[in-house]
Structure formats: C-alpha cells, structure tokens
PDB file of N, CA and C in Angstrom:
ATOM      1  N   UNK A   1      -8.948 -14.974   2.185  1.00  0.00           N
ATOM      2  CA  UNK A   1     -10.249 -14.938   1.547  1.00  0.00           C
ATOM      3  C   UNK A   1     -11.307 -15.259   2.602  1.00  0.00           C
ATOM      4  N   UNK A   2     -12.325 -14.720   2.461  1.00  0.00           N
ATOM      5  CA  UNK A   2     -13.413 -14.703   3.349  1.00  0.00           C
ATOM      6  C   UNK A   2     -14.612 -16.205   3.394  1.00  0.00           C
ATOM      7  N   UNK A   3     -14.323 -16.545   2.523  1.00  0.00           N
ATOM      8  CA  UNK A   3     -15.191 -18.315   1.780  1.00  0.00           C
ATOM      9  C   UNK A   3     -14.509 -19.172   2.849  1.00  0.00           C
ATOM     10  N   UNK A   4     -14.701 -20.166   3.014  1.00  0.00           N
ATOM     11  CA  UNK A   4     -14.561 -21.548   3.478  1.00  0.00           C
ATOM     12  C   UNK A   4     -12.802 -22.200   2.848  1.00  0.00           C
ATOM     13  N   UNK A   5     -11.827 -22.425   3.110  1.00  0.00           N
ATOM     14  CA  UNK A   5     -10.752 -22.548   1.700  1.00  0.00           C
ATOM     15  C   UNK A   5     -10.938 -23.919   0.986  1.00  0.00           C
ATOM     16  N   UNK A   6     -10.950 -23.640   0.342  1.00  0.00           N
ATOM     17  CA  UNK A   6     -10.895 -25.150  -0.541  1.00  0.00           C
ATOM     18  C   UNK A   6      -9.384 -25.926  -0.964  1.00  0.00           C
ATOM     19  N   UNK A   7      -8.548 -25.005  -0.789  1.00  0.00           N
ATOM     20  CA  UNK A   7      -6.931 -25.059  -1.150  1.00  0.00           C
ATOM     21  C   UNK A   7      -5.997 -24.388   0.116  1.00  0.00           C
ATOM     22  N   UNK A   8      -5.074 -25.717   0.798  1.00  0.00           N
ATOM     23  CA  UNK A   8      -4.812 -24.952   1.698  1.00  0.00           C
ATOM     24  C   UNK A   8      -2.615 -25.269   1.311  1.00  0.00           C
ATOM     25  N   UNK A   9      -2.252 -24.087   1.407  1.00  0.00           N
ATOM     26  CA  UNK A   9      -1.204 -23.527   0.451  1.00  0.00           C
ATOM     27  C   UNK A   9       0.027 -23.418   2.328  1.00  0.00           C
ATOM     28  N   UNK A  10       0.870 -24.842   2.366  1.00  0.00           N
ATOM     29  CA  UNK A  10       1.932 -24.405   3.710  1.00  0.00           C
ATOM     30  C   UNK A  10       2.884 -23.714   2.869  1.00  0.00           C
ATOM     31  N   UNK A  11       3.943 -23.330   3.461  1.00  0.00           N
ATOM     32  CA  UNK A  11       4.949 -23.029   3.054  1.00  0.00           C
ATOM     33  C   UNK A  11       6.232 -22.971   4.392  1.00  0.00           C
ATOM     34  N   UNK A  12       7.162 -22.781   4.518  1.00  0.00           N
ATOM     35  CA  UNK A  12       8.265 -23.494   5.418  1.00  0.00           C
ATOM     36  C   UNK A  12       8.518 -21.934   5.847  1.00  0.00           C
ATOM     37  N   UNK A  13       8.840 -20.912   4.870  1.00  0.00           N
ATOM     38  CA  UNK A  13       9.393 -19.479   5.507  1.00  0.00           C
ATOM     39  C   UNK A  13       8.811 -18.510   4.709  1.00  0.00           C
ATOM     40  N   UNK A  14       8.938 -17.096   4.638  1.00  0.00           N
ATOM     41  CA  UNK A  14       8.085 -16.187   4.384  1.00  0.00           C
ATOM     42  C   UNK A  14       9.151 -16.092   2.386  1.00  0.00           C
ATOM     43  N   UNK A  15      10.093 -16.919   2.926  1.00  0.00           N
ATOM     44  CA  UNK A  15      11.468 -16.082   1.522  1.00  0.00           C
ATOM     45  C   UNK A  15      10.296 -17.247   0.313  1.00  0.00           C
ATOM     46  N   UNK A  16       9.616 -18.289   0.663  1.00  0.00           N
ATOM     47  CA  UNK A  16       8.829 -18.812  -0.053  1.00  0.00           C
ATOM     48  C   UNK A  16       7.873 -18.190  -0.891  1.00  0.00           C
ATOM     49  N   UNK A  17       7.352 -17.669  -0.381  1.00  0.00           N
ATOM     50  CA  UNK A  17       5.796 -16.520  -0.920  1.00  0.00           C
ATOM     51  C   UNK A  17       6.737 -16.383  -2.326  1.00  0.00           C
ATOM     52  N   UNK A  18       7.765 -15.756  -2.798  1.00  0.00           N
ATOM     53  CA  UNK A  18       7.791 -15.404  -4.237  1.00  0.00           C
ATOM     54  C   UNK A  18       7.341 -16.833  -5.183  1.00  0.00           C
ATOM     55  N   UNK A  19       7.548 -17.662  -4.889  1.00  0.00           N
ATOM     56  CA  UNK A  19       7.399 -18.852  -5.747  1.00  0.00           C
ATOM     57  C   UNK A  19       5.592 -19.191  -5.930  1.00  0.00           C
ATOM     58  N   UNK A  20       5.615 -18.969  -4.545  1.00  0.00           N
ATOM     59  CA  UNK A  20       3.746 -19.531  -4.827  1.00  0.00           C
ATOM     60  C   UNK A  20       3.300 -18.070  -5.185  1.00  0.00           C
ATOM     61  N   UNK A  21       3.761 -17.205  -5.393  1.00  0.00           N
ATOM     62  CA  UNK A  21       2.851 -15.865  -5.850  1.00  0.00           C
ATOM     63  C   UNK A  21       2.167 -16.239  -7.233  1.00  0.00           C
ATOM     64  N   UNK A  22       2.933 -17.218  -8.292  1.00  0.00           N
ATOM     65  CA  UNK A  22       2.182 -17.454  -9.201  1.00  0.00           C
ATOM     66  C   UNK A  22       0.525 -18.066  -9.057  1.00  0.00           C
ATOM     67  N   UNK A  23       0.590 -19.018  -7.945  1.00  0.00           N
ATOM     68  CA  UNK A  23      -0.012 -19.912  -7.300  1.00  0.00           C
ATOM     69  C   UNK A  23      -1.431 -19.252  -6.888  1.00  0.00           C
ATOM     70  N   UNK A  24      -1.138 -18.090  -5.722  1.00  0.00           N
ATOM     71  CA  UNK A  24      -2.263 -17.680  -5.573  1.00  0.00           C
ATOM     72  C   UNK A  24      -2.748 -16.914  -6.203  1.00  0.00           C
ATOM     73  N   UNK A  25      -2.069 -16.300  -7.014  1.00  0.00           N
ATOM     74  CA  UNK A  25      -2.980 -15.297  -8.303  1.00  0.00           C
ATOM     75  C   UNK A  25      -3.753 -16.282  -9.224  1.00  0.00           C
ATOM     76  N   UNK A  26      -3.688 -17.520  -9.532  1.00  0.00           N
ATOM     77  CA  UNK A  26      -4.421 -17.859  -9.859  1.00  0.00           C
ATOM     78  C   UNK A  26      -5.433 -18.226  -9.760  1.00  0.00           C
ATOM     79  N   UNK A  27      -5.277 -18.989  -7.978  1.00  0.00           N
ATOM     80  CA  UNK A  27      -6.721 -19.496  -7.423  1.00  0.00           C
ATOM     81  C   UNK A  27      -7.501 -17.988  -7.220  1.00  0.00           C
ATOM     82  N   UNK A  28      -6.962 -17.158  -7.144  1.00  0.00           N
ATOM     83  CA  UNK A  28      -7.724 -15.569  -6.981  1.00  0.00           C
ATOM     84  C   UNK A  28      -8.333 -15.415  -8.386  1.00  0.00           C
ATOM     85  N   UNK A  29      -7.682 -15.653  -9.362  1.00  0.00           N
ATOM     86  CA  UNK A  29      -8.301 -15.199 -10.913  1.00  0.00           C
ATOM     87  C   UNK A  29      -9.439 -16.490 -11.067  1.00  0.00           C
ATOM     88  N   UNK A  30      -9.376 -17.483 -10.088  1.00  0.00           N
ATOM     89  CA  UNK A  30     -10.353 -18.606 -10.736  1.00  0.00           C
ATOM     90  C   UNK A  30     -11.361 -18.410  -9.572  1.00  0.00           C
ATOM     91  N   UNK A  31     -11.199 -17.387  -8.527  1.00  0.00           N
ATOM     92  CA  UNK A  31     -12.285 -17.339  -7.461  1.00  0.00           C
ATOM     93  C   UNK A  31     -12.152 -18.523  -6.720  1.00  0.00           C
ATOM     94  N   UNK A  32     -10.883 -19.225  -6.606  1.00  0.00           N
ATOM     95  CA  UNK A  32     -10.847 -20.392  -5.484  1.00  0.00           C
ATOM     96  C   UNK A  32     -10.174 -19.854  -3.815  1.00  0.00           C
ATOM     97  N   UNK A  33     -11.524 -20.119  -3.221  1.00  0.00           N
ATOM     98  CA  UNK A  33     -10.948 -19.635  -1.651  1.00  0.00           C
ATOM     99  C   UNK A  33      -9.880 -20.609  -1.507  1.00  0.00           C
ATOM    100  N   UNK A  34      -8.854 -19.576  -0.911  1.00  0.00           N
ATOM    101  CA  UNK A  34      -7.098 -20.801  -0.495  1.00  0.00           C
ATOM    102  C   UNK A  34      -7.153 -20.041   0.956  1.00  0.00           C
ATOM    103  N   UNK A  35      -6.332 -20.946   1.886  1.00  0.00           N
ATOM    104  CA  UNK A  35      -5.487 -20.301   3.338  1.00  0.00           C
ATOM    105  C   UNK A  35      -3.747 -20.394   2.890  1.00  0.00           C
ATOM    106  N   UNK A  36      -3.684 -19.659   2.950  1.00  0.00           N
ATOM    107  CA  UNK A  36      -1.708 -19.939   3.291  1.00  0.00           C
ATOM    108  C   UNK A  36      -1.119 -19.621   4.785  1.00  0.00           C
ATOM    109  N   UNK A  37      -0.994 -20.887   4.730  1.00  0.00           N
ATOM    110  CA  UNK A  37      -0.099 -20.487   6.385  1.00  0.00           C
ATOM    111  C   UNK A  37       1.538 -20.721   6.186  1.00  0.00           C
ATOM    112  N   UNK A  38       1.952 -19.846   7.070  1.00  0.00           N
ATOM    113  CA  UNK A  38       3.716 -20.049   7.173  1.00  0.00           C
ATOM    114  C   UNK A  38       4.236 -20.553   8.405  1.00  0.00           C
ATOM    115  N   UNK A  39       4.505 -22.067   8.370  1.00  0.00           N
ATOM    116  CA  UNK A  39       4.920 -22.420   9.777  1.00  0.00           C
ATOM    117  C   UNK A  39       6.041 -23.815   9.274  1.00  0.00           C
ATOM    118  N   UNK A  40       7.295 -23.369   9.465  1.00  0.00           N
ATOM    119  CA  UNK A  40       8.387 -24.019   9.637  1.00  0.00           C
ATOM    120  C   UNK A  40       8.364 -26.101  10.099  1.00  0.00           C
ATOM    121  N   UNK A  41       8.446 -26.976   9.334  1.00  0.00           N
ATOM    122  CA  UNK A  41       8.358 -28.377   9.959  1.00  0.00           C
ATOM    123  C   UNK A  41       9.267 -28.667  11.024  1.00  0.00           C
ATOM    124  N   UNK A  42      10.216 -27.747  10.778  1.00  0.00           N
ATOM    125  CA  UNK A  42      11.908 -27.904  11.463  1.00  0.00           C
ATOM    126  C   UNK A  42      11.527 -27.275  12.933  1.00  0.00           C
ATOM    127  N   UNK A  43      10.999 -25.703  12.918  1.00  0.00           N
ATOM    128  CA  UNK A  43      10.555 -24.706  13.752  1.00  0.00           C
ATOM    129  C   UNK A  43       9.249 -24.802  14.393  1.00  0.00           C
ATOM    130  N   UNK A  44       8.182 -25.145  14.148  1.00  0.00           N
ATOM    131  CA  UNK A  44       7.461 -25.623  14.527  1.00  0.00           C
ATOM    132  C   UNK A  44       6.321 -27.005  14.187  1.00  0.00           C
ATOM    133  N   UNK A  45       6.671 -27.972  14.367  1.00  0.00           N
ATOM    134  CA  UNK A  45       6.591 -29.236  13.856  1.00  0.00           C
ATOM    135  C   UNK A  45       5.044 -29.664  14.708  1.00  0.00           C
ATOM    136  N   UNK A  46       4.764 -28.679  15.472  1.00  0.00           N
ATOM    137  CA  UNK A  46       3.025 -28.900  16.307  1.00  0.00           C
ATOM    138  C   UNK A  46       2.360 -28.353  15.164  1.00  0.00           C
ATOM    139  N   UNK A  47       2.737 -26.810  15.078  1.00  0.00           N
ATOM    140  CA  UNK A  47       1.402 -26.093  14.355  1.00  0.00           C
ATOM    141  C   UNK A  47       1.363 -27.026  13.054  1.00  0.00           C
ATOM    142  N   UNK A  48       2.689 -27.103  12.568  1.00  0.00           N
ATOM    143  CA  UNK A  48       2.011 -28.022  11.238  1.00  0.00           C
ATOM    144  C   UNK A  48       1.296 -29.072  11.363  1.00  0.00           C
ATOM    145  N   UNK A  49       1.541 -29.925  12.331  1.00  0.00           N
ATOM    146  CA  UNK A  49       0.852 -31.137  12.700  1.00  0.00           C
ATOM    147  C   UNK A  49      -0.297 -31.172  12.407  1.00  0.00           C
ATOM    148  N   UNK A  50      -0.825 -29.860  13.158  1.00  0.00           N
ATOM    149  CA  UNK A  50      -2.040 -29.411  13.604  1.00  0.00           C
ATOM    150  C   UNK A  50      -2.881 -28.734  12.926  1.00  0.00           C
ATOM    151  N   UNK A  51      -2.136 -28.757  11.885  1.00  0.00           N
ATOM    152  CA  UNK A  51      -2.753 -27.894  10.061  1.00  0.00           C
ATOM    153  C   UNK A  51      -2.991 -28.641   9.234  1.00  0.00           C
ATOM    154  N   UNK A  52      -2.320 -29.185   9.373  1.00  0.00           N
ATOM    155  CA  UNK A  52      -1.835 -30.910   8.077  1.00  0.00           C
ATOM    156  C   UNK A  52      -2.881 -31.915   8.457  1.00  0.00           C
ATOM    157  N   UNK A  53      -3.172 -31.948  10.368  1.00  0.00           N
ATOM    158  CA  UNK A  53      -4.442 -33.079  10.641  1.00  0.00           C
ATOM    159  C   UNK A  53      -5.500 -32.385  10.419  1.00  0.00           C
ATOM    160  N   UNK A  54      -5.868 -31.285  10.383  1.00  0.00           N
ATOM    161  CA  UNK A  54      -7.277 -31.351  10.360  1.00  0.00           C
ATOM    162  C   UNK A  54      -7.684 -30.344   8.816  1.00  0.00           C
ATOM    163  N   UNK A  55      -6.337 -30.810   8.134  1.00  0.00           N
ATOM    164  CA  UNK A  55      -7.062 -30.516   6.771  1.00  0.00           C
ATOM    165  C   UNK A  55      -8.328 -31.723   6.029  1.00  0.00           C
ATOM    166  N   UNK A  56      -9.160 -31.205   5.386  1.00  0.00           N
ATOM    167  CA  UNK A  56     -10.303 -31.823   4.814  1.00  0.00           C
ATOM    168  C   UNK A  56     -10.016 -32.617   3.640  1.00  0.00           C
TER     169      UNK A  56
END
C-alpha cells in the first residue's frame, strides 16, 4: 500500500501468506495501510531485528 503502514504483518516463510490472507483482506476492506515482510528469525535474525526495532 502506498500510505504510511499502520500494521506491520512478519511472517517466517512465504508457505505462511495462506493464513494471513484472511488478515490482509481485511485491513484492505477497512482501508488500513499494512507492510508484510517475509524474513525468517532462524534465517535471518538481522533483518528481523531490524524490522521489529524500528517498528513504531
């Protein structure tokens, strides 16, 4: 989404996305800007770091 996110949605691997698909169709039907990023704690334990600290 192009907005600022207000909801920020990790997830560990891509086989995840079916579960939160409920998830973001909703913040989409309620017009809530979300980010989803896909980055592993196990696999990469920086980028999350680094997602997780400078969430708002």
């Amino acid at each position: 989404m192009a907005e600022t996110p207000l909801v920020g949605i990790i997830m560990g691997s891509k086989s995840d996305m079916p579960v939160m698909e409920a998830c973001t169709a909703q913040l989409e039907e309620f017009g809530i800007p979300y980010e989803l990023v896909i980055a592993s704690a196990h696999r990469a334990p920086d980028k999350v770091h680094e997602w997780a600290g400078s969430a708002a």
